[in-house]
PDB file of N, CA and C in Angstrom:
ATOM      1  N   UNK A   1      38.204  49.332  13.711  1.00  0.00           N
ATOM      2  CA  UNK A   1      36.787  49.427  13.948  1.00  0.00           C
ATOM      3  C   UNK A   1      36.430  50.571  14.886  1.00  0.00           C
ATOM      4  N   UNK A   2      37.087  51.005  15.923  1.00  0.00           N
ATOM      5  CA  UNK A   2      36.882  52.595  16.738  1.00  0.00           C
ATOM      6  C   UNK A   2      36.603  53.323  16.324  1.00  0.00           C
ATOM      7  N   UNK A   3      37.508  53.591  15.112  1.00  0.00           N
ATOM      8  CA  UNK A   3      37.399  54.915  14.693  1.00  0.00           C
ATOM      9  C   UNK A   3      36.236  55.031  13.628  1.00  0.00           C
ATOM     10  N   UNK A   4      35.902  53.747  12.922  1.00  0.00           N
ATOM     11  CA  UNK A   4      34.425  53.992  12.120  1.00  0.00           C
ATOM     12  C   UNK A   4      33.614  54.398  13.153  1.00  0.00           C
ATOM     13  N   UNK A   5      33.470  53.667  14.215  1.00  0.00           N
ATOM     14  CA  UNK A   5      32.614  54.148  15.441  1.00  0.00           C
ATOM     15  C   UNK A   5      32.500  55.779  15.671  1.00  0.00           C
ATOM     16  N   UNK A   6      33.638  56.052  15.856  1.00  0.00           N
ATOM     17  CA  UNK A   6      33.410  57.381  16.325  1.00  0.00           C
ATOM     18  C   UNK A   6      33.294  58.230  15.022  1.00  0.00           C
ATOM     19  N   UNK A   7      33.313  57.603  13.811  1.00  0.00           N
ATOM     20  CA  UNK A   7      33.287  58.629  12.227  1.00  0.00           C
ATOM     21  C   UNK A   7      31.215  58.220  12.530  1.00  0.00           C
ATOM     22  N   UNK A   8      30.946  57.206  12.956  1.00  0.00           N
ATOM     23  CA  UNK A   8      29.329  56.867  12.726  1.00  0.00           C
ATOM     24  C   UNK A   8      28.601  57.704  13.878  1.00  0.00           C
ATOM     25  N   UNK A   9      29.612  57.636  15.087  1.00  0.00           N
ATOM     26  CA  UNK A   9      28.607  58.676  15.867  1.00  0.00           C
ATOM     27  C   UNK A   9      28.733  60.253  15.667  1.00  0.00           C
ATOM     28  N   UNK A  10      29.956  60.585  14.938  1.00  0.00           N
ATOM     29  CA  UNK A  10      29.968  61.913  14.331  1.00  0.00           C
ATOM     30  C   UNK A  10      28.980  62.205  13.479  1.00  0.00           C
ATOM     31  N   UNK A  11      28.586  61.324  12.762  1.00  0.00           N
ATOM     32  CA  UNK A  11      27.491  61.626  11.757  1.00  0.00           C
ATOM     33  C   UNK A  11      26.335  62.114  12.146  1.00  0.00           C
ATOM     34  N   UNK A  12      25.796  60.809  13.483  1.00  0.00           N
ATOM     35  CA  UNK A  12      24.398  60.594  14.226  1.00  0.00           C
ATOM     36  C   UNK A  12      24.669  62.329  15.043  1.00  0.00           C
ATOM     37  N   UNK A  13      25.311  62.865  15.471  1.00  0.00           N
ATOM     38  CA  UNK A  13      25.257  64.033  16.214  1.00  0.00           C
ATOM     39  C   UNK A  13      25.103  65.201  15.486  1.00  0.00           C
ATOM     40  N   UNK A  14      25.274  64.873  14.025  1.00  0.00           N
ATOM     41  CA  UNK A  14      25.649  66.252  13.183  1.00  0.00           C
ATOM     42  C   UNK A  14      23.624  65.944  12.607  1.00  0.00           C
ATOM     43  N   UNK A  15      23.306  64.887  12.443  1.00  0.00           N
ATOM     44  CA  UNK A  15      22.495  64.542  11.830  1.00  0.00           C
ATOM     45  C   UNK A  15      21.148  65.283  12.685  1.00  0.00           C
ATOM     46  N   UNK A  16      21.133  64.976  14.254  1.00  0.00           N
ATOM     47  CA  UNK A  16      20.439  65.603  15.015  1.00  0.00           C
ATOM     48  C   UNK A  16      21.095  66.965  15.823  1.00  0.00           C
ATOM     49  N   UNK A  17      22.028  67.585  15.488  1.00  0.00           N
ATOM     50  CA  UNK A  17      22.105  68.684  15.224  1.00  0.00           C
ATOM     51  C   UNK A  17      21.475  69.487  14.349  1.00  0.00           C
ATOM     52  N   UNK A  18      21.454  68.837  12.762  1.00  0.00           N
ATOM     53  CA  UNK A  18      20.977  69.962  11.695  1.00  0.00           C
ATOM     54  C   UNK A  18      19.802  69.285  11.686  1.00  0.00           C
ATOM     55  N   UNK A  19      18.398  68.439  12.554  1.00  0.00           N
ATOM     56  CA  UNK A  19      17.494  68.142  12.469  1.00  0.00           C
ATOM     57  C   UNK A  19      16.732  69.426  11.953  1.00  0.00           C
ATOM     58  N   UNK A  20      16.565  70.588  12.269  1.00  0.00           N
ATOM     59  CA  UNK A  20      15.337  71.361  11.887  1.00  0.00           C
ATOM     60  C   UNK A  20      16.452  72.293  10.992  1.00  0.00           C
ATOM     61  N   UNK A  21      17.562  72.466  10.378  1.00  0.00           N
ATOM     62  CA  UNK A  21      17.522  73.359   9.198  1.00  0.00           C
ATOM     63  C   UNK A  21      17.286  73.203   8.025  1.00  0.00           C
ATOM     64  N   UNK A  22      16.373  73.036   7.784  1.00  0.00           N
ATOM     65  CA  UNK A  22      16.135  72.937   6.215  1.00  0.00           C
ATOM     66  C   UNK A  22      16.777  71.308   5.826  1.00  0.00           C
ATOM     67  N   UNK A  23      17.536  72.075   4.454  1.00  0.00           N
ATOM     68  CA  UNK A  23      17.607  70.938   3.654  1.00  0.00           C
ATOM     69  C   UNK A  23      19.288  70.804   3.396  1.00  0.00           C
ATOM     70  N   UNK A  24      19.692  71.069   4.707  1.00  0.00           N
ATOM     71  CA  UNK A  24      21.376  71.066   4.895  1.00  0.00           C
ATOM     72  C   UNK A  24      21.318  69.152   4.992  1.00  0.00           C
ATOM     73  N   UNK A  25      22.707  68.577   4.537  1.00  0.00           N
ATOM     74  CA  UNK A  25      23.307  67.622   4.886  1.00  0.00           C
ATOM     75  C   UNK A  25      24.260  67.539   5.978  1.00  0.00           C
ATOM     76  N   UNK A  26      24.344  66.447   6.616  1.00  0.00           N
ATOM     77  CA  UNK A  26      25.383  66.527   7.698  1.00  0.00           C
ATOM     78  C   UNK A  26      26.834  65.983   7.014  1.00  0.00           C
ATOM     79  N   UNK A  27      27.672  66.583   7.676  1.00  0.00           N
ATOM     80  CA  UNK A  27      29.031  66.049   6.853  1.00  0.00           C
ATOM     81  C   UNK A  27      30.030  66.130   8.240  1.00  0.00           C
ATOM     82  N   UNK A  28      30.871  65.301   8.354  1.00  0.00           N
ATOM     83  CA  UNK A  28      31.963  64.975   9.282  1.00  0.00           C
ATOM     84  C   UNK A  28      33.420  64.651   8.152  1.00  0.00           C
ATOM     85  N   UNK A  29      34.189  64.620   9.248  1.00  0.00           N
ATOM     86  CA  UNK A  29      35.626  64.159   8.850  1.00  0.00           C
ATOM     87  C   UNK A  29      36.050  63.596   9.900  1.00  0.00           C
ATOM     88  N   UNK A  30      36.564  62.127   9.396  1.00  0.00           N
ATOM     89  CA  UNK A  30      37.460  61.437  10.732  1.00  0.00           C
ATOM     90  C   UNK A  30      39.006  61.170   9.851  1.00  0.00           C
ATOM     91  N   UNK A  31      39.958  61.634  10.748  1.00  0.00           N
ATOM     92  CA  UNK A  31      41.229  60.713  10.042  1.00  0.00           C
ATOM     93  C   UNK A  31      41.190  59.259  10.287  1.00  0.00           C
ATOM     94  N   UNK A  32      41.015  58.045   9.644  1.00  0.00           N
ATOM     95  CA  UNK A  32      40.919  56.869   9.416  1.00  0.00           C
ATOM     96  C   UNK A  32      42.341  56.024   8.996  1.00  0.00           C
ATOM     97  N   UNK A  33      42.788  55.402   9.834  1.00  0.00           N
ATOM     98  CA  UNK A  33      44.603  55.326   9.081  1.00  0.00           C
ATOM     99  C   UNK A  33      44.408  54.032  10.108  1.00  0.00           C
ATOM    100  N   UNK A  34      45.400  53.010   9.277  1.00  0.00           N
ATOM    101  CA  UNK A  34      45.388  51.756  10.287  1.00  0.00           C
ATOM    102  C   UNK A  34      47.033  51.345   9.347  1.00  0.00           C
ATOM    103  N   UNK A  35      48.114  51.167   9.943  1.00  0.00           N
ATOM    104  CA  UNK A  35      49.473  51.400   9.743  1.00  0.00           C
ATOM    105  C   UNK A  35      50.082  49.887   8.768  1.00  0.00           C
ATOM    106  N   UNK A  36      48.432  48.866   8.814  1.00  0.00           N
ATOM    107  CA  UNK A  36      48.982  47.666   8.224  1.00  0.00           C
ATOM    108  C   UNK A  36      48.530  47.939   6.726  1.00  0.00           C
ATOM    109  N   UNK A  37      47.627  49.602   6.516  1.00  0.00           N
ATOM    110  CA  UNK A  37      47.476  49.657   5.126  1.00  0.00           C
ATOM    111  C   UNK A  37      47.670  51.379   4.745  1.00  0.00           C
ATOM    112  N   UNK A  38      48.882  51.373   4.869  1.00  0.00           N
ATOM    113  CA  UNK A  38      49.830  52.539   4.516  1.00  0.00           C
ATOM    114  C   UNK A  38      48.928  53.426   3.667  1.00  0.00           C
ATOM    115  N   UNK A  39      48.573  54.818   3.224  1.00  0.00           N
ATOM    116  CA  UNK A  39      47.912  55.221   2.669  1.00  0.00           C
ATOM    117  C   UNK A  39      46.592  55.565   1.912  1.00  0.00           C
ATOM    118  N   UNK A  40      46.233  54.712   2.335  1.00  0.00           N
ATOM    119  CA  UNK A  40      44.685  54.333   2.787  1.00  0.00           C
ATOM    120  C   UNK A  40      43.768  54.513   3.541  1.00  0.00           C
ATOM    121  N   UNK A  41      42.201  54.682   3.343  1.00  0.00           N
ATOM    122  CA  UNK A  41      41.529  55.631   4.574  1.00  0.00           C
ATOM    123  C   UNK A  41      40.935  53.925   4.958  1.00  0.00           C
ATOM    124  N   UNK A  42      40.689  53.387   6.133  1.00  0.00           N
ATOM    125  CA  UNK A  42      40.842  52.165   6.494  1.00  0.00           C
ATOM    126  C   UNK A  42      39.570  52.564   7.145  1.00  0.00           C
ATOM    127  N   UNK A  43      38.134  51.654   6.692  1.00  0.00           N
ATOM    128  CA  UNK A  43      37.070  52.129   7.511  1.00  0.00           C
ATOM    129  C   UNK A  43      36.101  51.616   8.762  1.00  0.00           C
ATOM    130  N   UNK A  44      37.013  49.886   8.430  1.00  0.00           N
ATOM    131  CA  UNK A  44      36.544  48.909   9.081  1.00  0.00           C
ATOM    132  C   UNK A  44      37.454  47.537   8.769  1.00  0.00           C
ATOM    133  N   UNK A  45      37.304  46.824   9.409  1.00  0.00           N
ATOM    134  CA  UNK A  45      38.939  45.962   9.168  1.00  0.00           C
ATOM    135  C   UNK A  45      38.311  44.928   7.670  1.00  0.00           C
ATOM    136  N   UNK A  46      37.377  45.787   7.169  1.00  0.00           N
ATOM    137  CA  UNK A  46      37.234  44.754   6.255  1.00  0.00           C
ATOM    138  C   UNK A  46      37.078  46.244   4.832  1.00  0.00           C
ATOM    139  N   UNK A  47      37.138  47.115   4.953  1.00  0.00           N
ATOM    140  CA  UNK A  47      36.724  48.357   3.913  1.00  0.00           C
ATOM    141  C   UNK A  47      38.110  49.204   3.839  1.00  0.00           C
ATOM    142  N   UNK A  48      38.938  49.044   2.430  1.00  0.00           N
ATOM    143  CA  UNK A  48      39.842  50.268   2.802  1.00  0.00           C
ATOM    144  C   UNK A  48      39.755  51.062   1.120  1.00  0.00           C
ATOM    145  N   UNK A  49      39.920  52.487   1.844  1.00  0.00           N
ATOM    146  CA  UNK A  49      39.343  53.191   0.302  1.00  0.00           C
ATOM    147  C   UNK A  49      41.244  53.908  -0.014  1.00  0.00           C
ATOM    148  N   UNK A  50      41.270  54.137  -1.176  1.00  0.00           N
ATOM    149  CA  UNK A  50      42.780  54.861  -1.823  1.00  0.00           C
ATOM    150  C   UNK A  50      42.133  56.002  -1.894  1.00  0.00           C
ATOM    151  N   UNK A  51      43.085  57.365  -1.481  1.00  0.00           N
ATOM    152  CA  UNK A  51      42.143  58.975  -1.473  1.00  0.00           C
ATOM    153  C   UNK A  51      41.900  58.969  -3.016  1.00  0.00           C
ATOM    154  N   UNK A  52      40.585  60.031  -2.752  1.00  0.00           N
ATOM    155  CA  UNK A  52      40.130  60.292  -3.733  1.00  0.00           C
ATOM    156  C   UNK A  52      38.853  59.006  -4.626  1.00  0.00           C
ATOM    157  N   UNK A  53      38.434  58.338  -3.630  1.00  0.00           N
ATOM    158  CA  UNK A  53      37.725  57.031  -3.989  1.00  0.00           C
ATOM    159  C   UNK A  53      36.429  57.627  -2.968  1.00  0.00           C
ATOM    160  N   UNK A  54      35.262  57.352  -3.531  1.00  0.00           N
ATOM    161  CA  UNK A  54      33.964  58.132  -3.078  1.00  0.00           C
ATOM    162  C   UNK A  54      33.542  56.291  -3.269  1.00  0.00           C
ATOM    163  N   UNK A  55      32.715  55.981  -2.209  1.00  0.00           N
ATOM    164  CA  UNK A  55      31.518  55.258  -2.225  1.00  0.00           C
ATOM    165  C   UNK A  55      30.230  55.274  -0.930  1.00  0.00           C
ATOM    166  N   UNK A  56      29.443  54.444  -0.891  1.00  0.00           N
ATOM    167  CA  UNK A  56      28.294  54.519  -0.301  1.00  0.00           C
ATOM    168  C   UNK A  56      28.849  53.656   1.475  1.00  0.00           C
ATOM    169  N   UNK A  57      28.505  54.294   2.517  1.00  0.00           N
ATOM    170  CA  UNK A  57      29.221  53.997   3.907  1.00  0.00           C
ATOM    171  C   UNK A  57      28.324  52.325   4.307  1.00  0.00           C
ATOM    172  N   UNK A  58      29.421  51.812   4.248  1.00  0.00           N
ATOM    173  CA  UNK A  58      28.718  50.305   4.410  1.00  0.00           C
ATOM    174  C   UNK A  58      27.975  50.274   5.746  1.00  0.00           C
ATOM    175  N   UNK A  59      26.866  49.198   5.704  1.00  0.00           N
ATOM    176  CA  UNK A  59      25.906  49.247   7.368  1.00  0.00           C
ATOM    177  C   UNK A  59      24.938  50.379   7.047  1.00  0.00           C
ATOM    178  N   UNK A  60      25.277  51.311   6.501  1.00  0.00           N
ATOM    179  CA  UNK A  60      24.207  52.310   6.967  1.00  0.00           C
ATOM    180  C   UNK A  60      23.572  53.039   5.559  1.00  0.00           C
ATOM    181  N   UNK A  61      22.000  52.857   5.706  1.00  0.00           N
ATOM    182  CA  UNK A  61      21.277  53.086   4.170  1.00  0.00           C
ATOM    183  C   UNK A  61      21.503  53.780   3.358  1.00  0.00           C
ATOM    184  N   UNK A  62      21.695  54.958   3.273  1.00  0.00           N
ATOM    185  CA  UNK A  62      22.069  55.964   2.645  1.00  0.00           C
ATOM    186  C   UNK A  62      23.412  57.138   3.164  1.00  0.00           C
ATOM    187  N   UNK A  63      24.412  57.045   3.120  1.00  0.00           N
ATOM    188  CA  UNK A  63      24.949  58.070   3.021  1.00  0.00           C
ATOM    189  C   UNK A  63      26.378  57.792   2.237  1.00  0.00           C
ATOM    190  N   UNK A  64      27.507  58.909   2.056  1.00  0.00           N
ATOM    191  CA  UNK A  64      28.732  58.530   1.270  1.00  0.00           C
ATOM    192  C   UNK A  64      29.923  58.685   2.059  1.00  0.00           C
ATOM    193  N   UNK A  65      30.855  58.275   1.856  1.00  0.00           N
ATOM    194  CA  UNK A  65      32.475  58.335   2.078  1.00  0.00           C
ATOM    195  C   UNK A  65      33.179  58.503   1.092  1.00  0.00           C
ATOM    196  N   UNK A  66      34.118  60.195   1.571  1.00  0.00           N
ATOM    197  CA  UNK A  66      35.152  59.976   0.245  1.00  0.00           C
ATOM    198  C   UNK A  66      36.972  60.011   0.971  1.00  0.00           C
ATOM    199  N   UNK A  67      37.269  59.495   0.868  1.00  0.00           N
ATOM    200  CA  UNK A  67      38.997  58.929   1.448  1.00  0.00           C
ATOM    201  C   UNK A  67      39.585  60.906   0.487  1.00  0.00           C
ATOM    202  N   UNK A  68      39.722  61.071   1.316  1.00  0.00           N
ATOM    203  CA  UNK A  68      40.597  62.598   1.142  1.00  0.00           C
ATOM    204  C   UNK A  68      42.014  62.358   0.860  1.00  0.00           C
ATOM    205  N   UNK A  69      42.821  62.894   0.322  1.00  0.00           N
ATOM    206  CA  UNK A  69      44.202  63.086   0.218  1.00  0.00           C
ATOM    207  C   UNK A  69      45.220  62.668   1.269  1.00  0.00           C
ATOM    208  N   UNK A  70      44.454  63.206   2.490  1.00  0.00           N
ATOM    209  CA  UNK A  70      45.062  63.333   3.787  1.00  0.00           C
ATOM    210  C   UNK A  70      44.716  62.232   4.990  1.00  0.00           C
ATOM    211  N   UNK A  71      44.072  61.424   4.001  1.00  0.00           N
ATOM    212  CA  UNK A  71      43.407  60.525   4.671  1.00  0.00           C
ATOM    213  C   UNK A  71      42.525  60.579   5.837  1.00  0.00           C
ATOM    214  N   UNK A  72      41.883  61.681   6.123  1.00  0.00           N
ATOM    215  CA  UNK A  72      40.348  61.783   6.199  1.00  0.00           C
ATOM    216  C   UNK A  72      39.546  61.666   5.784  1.00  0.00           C
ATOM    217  N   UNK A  73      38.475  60.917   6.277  1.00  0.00           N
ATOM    218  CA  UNK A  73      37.472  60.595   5.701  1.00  0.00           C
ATOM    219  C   UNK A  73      36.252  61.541   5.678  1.00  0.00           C
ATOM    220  N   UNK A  74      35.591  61.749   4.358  1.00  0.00           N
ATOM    221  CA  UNK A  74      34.979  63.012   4.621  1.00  0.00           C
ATOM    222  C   UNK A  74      33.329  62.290   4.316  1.00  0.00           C
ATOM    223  N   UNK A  75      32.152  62.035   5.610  1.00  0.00           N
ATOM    224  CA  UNK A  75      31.049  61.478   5.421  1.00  0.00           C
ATOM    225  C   UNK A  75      30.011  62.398   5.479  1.00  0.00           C
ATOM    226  N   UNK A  76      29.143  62.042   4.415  1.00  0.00           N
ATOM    227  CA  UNK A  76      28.053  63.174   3.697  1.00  0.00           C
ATOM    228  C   UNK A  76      26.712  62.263   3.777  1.00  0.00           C
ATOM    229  N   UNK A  77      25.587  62.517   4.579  1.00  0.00           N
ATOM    230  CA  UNK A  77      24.464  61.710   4.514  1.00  0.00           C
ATOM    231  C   UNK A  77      23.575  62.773   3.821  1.00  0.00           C
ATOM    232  N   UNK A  78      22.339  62.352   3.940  1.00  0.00           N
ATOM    233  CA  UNK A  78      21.523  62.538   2.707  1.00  0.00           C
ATOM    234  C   UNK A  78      20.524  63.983   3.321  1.00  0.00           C
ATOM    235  N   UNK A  79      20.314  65.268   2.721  1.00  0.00           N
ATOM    236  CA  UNK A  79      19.852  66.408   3.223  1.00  0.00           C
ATOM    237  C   UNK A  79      18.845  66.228   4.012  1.00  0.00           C
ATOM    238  N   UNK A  80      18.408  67.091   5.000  1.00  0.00           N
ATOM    239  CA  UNK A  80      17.436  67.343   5.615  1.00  0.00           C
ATOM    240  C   UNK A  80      16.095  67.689   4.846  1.00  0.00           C
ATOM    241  N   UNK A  81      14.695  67.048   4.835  1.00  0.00           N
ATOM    242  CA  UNK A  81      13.542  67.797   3.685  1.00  0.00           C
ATOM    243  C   UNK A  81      12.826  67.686   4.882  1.00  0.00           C
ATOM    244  N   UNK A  82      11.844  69.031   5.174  1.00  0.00           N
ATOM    245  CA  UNK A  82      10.183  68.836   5.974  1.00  0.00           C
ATOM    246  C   UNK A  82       9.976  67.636   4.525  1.00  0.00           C
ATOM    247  N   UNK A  83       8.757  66.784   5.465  1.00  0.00           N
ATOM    248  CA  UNK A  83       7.748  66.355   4.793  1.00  0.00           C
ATOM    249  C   UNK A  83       6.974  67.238   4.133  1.00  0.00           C
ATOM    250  N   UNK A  84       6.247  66.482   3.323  1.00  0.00           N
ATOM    251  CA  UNK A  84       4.719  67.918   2.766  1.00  0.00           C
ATOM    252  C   UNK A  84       3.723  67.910   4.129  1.00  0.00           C
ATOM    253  N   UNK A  85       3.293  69.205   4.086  1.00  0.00           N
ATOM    254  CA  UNK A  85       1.973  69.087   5.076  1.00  0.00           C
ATOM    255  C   UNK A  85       1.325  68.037   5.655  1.00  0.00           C
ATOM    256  N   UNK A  86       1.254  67.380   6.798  1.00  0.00           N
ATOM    257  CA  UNK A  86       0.051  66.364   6.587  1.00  0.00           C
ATOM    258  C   UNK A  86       0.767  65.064   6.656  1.00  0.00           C
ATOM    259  N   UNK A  87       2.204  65.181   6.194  1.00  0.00           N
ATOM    260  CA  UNK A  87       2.768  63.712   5.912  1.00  0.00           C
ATOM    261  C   UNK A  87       3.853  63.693   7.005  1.00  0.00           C
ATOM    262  N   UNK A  88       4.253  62.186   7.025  1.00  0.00           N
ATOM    263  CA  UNK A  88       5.424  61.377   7.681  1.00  0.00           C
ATOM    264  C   UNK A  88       6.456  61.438   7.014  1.00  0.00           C
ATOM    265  N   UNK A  89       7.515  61.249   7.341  1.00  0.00           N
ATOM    266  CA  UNK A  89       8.432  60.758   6.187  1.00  0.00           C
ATOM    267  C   UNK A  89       8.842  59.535   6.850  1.00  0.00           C
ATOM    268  N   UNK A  90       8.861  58.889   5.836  1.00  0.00           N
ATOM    269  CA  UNK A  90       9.529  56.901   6.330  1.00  0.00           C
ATOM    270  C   UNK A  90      10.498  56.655   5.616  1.00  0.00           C
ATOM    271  N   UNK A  91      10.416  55.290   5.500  1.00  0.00           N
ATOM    272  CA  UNK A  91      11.732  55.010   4.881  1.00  0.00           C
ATOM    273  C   UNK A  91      11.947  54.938   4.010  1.00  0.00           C
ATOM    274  N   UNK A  92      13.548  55.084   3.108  1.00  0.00           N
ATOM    275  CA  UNK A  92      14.176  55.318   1.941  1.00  0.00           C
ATOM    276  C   UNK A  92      13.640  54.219   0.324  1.00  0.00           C
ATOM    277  N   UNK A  93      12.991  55.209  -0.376  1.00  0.00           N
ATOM    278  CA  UNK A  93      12.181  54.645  -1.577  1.00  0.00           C
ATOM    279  C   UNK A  93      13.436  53.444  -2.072  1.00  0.00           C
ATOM    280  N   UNK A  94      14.403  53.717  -2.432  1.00  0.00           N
ATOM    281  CA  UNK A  94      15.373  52.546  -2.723  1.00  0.00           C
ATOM    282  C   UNK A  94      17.000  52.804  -2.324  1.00  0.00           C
ATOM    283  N   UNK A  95      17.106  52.301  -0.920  1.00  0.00           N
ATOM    284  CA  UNK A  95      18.568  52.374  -0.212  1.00  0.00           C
ATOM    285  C   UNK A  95      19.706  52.155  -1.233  1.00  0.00           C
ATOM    286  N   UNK A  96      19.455  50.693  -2.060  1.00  0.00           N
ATOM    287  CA  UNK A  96      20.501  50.303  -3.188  1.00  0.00           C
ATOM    288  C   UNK A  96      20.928  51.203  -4.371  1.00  0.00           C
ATOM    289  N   UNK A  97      20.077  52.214  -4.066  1.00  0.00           N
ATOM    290  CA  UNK A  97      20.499  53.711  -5.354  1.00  0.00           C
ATOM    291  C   UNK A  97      22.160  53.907  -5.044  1.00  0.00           C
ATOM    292  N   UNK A  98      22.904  54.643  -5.588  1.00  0.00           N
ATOM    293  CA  UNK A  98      24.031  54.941  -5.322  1.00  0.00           C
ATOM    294  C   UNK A  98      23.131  56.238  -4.625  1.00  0.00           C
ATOM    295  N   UNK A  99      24.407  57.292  -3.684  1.00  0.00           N
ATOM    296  CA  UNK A  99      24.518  57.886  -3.420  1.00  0.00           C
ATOM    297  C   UNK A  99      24.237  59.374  -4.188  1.00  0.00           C
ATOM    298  N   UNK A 100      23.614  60.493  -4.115  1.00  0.00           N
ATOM    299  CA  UNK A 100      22.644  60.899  -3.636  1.00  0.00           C
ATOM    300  C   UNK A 100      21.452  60.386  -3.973  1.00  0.00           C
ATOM    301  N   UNK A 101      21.369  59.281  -5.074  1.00  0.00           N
ATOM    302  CA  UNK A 101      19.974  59.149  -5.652  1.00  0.00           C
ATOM    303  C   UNK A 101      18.970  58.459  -5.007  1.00  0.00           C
ATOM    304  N   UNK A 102      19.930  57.742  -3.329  1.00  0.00           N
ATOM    305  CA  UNK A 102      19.233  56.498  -2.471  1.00  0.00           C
ATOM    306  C   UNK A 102      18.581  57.871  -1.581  1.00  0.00           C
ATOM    307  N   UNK A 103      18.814  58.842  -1.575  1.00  0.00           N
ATOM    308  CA  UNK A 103      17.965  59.418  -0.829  1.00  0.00           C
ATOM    309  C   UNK A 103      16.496  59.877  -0.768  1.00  0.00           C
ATOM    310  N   UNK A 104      15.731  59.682  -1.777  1.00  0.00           N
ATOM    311  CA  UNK A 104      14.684  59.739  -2.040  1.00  0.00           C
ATOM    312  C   UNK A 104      13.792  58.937  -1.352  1.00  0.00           C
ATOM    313  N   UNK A 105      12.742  60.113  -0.151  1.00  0.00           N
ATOM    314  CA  UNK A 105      12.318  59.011   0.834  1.00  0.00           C
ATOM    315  C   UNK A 105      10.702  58.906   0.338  1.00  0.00           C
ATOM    316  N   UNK A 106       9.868  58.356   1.651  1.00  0.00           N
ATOM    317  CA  UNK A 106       8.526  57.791   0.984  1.00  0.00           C
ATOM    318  C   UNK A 106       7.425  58.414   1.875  1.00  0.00           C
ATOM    319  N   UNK A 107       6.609  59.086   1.864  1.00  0.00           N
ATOM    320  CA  UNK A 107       5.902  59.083   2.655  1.00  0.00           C
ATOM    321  C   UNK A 107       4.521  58.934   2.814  1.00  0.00           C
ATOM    322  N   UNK A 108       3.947  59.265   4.635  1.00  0.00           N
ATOM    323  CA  UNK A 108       2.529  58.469   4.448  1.00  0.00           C
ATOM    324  C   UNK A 108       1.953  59.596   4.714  1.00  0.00           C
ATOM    325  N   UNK A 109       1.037  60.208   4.123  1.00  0.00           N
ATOM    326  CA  UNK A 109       0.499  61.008   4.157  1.00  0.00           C
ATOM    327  C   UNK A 109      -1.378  61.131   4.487  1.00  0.00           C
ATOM    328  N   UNK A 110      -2.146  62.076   5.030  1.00  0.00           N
ATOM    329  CA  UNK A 110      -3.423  61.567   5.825  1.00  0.00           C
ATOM    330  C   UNK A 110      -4.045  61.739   4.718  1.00  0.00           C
ATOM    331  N   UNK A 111      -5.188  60.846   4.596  1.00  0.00           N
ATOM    332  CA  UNK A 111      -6.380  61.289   3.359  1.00  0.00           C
ATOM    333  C   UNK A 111      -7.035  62.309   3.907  1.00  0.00           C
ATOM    334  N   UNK A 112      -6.881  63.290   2.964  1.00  0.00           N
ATOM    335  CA  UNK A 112      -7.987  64.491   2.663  1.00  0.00           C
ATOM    336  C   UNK A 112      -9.253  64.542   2.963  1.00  0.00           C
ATOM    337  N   UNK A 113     -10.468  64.931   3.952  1.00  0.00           N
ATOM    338  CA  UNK A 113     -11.548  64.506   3.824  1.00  0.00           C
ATOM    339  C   UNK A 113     -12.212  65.893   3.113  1.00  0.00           C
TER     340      UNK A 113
END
């Protein structure tokens, strides 16, 4: 469980790092290895992926994990977009999408007078 920790706060730092470039994604790598499951990227004592296995990072709405060769874990959340003019951006139109398609967010935007 640490090391998801520190793969989740790698994310949160990269995430408000690339806050204002555009429409970059944040991406990290943690080596993830726990010795009772030999070859395996181990993400939480209950999640273990075989390299080369991509899915959606459990706990958290939108983003992916893919178990690398080398057993790093390589985590990709969902790009940076400005809102349109005028608007908010809130929260994710449907989290349960797979990966990139849960990223599609919603926003509130001011009426026009």
């Amino acid at each position: 469980m640490p090391n998801f920790t520190v793969a989740a706060g790698l994310l949160v730092c990269l995430i408000i790092i690339l806050g204002g470039q555009g429409a970059l994604a944040g991406i990290s790598r943690v080596k993830l290895t726990n010795p009772t499951y030999p070859g395996r990227c181990v993400l939480d004592g209950y999640t273990t992926m075989m390299p080369g296995q991509i899915r959606k990072v459990p706990n958290v709405p939108c983003a992916s994990v893919k178990c690398d060769s080398d057993l790093y874990a390589t985590f990709t959340n969902c790009p940076i977009v400005d809102p349109p003019k005028g608007c908010k951006q809130r929260d994710f139109v449907n989290p349960n999408r797979d990966f990139p398609a849960c990223c599609e967010r919603k926003y509130e935007c001011k009426a026009k007078n």
